[in-house]
C-alpha atoms as a PDB file:
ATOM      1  CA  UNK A   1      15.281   3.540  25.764  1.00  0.00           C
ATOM      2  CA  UNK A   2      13.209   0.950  27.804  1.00  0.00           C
ATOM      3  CA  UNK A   3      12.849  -2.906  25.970  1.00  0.00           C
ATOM      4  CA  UNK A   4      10.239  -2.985  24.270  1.00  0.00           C
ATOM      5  CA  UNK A   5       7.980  -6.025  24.307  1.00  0.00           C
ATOM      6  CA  UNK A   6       7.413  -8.320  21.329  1.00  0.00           C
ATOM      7  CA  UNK A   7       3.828  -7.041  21.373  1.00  0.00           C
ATOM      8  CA  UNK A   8       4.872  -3.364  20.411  1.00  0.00           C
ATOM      9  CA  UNK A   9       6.419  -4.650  17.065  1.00  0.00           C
ATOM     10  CA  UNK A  10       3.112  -6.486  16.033  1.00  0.00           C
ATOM     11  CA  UNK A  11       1.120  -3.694  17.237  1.00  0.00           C
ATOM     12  CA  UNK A  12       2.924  -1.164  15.460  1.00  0.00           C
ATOM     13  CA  UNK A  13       2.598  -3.289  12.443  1.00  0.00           C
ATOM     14  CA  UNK A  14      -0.897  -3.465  12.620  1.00  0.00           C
ATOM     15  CA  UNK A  15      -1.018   0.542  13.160  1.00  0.00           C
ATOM     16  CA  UNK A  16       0.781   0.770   9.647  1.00  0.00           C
ATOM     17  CA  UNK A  17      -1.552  -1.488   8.284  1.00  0.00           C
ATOM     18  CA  UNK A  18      -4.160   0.466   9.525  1.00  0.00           C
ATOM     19  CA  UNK A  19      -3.158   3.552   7.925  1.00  0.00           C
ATOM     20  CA  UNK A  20      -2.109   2.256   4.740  1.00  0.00           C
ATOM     21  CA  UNK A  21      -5.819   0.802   4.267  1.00  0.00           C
ATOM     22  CA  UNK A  22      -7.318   4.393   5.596  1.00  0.00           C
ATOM     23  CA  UNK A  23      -5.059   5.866   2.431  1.00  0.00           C
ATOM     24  CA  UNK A  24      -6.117   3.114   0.244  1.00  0.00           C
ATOM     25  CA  UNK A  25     -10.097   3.922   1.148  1.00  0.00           C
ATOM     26  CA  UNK A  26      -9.585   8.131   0.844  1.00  0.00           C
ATOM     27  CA  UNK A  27      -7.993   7.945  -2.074  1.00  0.00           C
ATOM     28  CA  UNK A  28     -11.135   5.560  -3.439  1.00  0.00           C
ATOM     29  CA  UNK A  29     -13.022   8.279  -2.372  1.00  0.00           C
ATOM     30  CA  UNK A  30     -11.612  11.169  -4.041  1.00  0.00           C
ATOM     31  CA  UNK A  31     -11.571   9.214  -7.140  1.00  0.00           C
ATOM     32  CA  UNK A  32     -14.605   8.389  -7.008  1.00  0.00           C
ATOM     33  CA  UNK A  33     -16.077  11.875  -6.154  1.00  0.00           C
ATOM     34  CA  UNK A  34     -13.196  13.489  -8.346  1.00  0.00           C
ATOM     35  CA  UNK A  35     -13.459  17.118  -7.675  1.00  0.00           C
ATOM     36  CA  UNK A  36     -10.305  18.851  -9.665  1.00  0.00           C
ATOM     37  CA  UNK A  37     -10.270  21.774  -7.777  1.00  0.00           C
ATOM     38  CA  UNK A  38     -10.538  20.071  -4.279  1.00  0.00           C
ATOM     39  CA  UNK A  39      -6.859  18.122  -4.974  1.00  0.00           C
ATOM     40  CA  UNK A  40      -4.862  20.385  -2.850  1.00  0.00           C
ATOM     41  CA  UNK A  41      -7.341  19.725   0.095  1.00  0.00           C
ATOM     42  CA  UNK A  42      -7.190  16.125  -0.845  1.00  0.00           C
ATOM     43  CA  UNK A  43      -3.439  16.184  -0.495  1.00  0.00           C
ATOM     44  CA  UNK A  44      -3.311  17.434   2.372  1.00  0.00           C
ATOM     45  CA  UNK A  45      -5.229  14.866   4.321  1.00  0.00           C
ATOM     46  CA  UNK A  46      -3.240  12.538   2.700  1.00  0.00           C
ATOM     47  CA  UNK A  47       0.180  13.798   3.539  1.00  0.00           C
ATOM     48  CA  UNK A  48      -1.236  13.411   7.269  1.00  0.00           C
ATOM     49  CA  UNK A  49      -1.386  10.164   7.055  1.00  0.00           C
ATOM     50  CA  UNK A  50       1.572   9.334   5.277  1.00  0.00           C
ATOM     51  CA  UNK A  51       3.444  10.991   8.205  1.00  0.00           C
ATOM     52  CA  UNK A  52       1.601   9.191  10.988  1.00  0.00           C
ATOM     53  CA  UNK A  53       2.973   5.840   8.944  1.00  0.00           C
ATOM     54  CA  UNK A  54       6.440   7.775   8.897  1.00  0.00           C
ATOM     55  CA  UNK A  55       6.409   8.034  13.017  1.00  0.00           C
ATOM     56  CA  UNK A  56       5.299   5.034  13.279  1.00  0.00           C
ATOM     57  CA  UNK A  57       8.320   3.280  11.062  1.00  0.00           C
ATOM     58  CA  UNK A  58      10.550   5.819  12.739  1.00  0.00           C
ATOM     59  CA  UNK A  59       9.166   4.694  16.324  1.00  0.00           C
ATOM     60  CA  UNK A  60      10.181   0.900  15.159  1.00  0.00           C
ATOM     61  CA  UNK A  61      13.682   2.008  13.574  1.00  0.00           C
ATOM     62  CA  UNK A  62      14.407   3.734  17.450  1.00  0.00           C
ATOM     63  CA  UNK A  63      13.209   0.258  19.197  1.00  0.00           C
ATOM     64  CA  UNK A  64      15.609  -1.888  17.216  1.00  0.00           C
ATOM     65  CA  UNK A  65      18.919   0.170  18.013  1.00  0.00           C
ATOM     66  CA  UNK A  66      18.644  -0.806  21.547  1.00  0.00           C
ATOM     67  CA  UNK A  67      17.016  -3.709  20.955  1.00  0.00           C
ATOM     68  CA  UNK A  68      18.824  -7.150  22.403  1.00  0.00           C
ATOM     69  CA  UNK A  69      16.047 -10.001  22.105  1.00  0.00           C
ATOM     70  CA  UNK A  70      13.209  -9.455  19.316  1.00  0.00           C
ATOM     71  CA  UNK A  71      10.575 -11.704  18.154  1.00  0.00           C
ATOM     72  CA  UNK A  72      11.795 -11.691  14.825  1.00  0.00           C
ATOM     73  CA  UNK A  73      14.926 -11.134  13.363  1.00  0.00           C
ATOM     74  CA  UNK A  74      16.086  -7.576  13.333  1.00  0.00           C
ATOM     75  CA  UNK A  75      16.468  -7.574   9.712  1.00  0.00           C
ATOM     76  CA  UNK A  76      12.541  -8.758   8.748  1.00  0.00           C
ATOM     77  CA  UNK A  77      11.569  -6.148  11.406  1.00  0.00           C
ATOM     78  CA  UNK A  78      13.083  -3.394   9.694  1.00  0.00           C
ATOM     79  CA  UNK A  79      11.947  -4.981   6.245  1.00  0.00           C
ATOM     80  CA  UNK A  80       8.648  -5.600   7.313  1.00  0.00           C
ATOM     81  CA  UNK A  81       8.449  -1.943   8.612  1.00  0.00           C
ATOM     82  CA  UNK A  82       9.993  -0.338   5.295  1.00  0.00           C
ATOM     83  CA  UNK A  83       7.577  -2.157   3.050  1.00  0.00           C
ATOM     84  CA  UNK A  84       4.449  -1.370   4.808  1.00  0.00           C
ATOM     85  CA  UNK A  85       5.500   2.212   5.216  1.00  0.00           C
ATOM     86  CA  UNK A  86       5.786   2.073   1.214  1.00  0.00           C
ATOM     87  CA  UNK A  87       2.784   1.333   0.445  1.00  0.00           C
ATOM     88  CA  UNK A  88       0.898   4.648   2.323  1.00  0.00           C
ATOM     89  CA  UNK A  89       4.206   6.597   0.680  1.00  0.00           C
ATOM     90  CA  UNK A  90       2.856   4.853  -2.817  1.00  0.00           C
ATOM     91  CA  UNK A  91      -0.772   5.381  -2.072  1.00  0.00           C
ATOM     92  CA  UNK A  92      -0.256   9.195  -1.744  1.00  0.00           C
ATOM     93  CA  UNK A  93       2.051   9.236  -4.999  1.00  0.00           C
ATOM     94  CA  UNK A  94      -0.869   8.512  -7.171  1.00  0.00           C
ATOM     95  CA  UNK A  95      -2.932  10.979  -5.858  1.00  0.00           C
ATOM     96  CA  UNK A  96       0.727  13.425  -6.173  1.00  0.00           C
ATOM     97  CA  UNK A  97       0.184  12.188  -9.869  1.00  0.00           C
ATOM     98  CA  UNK A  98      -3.277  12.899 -10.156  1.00  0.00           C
ATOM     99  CA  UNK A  99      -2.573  16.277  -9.072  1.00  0.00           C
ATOM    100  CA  UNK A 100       0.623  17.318 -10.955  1.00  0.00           C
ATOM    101  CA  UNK A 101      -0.628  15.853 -14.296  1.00  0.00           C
ATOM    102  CA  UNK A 102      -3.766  17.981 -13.874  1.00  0.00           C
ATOM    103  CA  UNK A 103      -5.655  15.442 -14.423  1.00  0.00           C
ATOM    104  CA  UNK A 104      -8.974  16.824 -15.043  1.00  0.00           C
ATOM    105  CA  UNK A 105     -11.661  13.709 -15.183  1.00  0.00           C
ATOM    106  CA  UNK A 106     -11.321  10.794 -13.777  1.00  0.00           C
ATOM    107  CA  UNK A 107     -11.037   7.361 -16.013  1.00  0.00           C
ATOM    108  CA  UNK A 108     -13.650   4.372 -14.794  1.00  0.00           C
ATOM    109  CA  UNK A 109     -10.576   1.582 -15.099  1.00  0.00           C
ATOM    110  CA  UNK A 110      -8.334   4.046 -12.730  1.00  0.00           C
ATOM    111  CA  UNK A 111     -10.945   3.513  -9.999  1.00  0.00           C
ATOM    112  CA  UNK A 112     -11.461  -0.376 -10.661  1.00  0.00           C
ATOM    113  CA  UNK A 113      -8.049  -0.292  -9.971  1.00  0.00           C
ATOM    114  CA  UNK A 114      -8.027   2.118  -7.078  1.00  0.00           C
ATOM    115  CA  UNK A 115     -10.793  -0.731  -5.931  1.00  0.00           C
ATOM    116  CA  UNK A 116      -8.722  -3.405  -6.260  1.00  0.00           C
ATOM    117  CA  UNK A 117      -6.056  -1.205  -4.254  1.00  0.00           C
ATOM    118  CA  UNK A 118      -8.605  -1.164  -1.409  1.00  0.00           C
ATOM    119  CA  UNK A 119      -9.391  -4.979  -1.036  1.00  0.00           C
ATOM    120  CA  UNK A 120      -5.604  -5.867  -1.030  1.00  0.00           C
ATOM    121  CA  UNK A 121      -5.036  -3.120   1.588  1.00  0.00           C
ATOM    122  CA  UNK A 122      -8.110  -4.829   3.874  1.00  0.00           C
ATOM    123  CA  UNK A 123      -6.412  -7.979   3.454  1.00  0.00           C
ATOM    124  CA  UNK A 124      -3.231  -7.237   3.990  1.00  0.00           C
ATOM    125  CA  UNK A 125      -4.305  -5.871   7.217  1.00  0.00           C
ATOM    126  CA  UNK A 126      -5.781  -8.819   8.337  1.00  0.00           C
ATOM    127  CA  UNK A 127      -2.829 -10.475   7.125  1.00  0.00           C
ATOM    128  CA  UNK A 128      -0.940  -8.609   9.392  1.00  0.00           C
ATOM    129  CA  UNK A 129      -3.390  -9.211  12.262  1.00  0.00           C
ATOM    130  CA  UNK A 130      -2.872 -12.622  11.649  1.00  0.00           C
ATOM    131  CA  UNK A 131       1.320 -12.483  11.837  1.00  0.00           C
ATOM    132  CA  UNK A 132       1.675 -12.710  15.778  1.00  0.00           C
ATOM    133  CA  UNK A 133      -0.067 -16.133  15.349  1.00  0.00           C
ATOM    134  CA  UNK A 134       2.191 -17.493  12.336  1.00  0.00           C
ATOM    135  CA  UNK A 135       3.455 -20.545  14.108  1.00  0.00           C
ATOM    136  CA  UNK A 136      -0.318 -21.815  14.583  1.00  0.00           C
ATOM    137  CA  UNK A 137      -2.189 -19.809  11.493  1.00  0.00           C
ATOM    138  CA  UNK A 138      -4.488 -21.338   9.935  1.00  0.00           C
ATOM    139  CA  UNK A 139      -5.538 -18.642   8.017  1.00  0.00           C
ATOM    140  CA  UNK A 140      -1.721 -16.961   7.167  1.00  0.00           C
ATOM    141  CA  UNK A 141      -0.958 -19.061   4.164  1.00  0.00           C
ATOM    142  CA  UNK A 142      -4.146 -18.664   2.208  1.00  0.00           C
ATOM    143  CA  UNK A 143      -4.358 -14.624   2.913  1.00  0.00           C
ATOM    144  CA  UNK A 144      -1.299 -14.233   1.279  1.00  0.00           C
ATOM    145  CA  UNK A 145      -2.081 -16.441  -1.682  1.00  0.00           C
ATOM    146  CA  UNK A 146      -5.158 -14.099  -2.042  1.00  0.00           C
ATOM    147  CA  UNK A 147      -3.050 -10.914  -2.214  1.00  0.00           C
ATOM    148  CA  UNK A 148      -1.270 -12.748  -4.837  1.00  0.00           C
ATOM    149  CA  UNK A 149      -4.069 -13.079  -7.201  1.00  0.00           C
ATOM    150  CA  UNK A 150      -5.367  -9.592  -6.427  1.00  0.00           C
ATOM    151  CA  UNK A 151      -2.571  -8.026  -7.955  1.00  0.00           C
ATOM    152  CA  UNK A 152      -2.463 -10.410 -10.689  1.00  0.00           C
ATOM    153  CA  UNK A 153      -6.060  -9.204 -10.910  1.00  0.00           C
ATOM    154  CA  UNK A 154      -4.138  -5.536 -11.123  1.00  0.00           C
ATOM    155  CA  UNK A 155      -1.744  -6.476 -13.168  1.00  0.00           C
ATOM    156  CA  UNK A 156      -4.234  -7.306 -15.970  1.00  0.00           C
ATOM    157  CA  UNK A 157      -6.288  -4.404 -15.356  1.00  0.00           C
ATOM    158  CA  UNK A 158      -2.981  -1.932 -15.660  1.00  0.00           C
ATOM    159  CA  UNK A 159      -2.185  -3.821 -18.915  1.00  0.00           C
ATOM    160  CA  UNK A 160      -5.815  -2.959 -20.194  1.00  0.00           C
ATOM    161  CA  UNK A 161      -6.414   0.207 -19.513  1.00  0.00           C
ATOM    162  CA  UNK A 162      -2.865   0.884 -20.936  1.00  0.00           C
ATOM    163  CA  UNK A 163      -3.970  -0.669 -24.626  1.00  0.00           C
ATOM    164  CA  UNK A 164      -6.435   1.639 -24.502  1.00  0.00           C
ATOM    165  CA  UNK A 165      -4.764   4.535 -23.577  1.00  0.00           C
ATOM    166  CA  UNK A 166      -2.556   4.138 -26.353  1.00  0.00           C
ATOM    167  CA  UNK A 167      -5.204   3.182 -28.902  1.00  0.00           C
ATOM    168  CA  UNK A 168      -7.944   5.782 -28.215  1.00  0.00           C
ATOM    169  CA  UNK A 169      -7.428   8.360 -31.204  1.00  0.00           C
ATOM    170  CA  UNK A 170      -9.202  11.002 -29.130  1.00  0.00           C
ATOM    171  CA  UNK A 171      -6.953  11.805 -26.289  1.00  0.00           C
ATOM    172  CA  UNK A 172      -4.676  14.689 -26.538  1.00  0.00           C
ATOM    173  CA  UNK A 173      -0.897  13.899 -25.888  1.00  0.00           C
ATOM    174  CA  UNK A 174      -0.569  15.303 -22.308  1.00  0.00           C
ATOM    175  CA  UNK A 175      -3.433  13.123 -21.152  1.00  0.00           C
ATOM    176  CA  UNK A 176      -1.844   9.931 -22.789  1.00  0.00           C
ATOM    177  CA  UNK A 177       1.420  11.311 -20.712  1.00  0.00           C
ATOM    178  CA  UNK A 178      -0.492  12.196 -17.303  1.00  0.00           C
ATOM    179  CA  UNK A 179      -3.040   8.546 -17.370  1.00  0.00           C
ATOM    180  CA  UNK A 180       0.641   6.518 -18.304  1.00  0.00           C
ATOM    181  CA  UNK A 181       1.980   7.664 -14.910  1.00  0.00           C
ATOM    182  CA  UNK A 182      -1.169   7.520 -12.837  1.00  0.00           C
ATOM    183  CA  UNK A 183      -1.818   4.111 -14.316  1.00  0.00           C
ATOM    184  CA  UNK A 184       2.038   2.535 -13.305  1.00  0.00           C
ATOM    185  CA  UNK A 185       1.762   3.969  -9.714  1.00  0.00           C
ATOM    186  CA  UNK A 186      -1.253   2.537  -9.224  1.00  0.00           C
ATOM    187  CA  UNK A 187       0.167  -0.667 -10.972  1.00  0.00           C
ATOM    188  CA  UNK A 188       3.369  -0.265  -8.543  1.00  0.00           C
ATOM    189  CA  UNK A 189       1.074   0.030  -5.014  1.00  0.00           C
ATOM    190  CA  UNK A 190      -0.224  -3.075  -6.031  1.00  0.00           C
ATOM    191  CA  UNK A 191       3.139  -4.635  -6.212  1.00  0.00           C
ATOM    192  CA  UNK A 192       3.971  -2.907  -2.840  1.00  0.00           C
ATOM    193  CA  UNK A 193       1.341  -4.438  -1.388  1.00  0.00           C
ATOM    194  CA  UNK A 194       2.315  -7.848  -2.512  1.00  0.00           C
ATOM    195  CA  UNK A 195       6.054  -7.588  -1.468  1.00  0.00           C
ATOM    196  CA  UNK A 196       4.310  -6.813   2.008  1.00  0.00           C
ATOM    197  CA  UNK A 197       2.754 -10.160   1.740  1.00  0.00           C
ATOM    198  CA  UNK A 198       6.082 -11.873   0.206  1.00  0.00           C
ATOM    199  CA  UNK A 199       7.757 -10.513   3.551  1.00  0.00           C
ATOM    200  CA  UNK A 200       5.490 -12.125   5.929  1.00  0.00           C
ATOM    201  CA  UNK A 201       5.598 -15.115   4.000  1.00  0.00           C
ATOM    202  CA  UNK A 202       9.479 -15.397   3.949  1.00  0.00           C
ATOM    203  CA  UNK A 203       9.283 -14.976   7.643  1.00  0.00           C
ATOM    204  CA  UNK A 204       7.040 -17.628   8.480  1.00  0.00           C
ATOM    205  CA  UNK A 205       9.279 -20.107   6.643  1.00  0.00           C
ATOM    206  CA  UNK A 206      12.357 -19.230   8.131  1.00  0.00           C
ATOM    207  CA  UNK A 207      10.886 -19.226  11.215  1.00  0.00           C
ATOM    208  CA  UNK A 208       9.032 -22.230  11.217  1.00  0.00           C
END
């Protein structure tokens, strides 16, 4: 396999980054036009682009077996690629939840935080738009402060809207069950999307 250049790695980042913010915004959208018995079609186009994240971590995994010289070290690389590639793979796990919970209406506080999912997957992008620049960024530091707060933001939205799953008297059983898991992946892609942040952050120090 031919060298690649440093360039390829932050490209290919930014390709992940890409696709983990197109998930973020379809699976908005399907919330927010909630069709039950258009989930398998939803699916679908999501499993699409959870494999176009796949080839693209794959593609990085193949560059760094022959690799010699690489921007940053190997290890952060391969990190950096594995967490961005888990937050598409997380993305399309709530809407896996949605669908084998059968969940039948969709819950306003689910798609505040399916909205909060979406802002920290546009800034992580540009946060990772911003990484081939880390020794001079201006900008780096602050992004990932602000993907810190938005899933503190989460955070206290999750532990909301799970009080009053548990305290509203008129939900059958099996919705309490199905909203409980929707609610932590949704809770756990925000915390993916953070460790994304964490990552890029822990490289800049070591490397500055």
């Amino acid at each position: 396999m031919a060298k690649k250049s440093d360039e390829f790695y932050f490209n290919t980042f930014i390709k992940c980054a890409e696709i983990s913010k197109r998930a973020a915004q379809m699976l908005f959208e399907i919330m927010e036009n909630f069709d039950p018995e258009t989930i398998e079609d939803a699916l679908s186009r999501m499993h699409e682009l959870e494999n176009a994240g796949d080839e693209l971590n794959h593609e990085i995994s193949d560059a760094l077996v022959s690799a010699f010289i690489t921007p940053i070290e190997r290890e952060d690389i391969a990190m950096l690629s594995e967490r961005l590639d888990a937050v598409t793979d997380h993305i399309e796990g709530i809407l896996h939840r949605i669908y084998f919970t059968n969940v039948r209406e969709m819950r306003p506080s689910a798609l505040n935080m399916a909205g909060m999912i979406v802002k920290a997957c546009e800034s992580m992008e540009e946060l990772v738009r911003e990484l081939p620049r880390f020794k001079r960024s201006k900008t780096l530091k602050n992004q990932v402060v602000a993907i810190n707060t938005m899933e503190g933001e989460c955070d206290e939205l999750y532990i909301e809207s799970m009080r009053r799953l548990h305290t509203d008297a008129s939900l059958e059983t099996l919705e309490v069950i199905a909203w409980r898991d929707v609610y932590t992946f949704l809770e756990i892609t925000a915390d993916s999307i953070e460790m994304v942040a964490e990552t890029i952050e822990n490289v800049v120090m070591k490397n500055s």
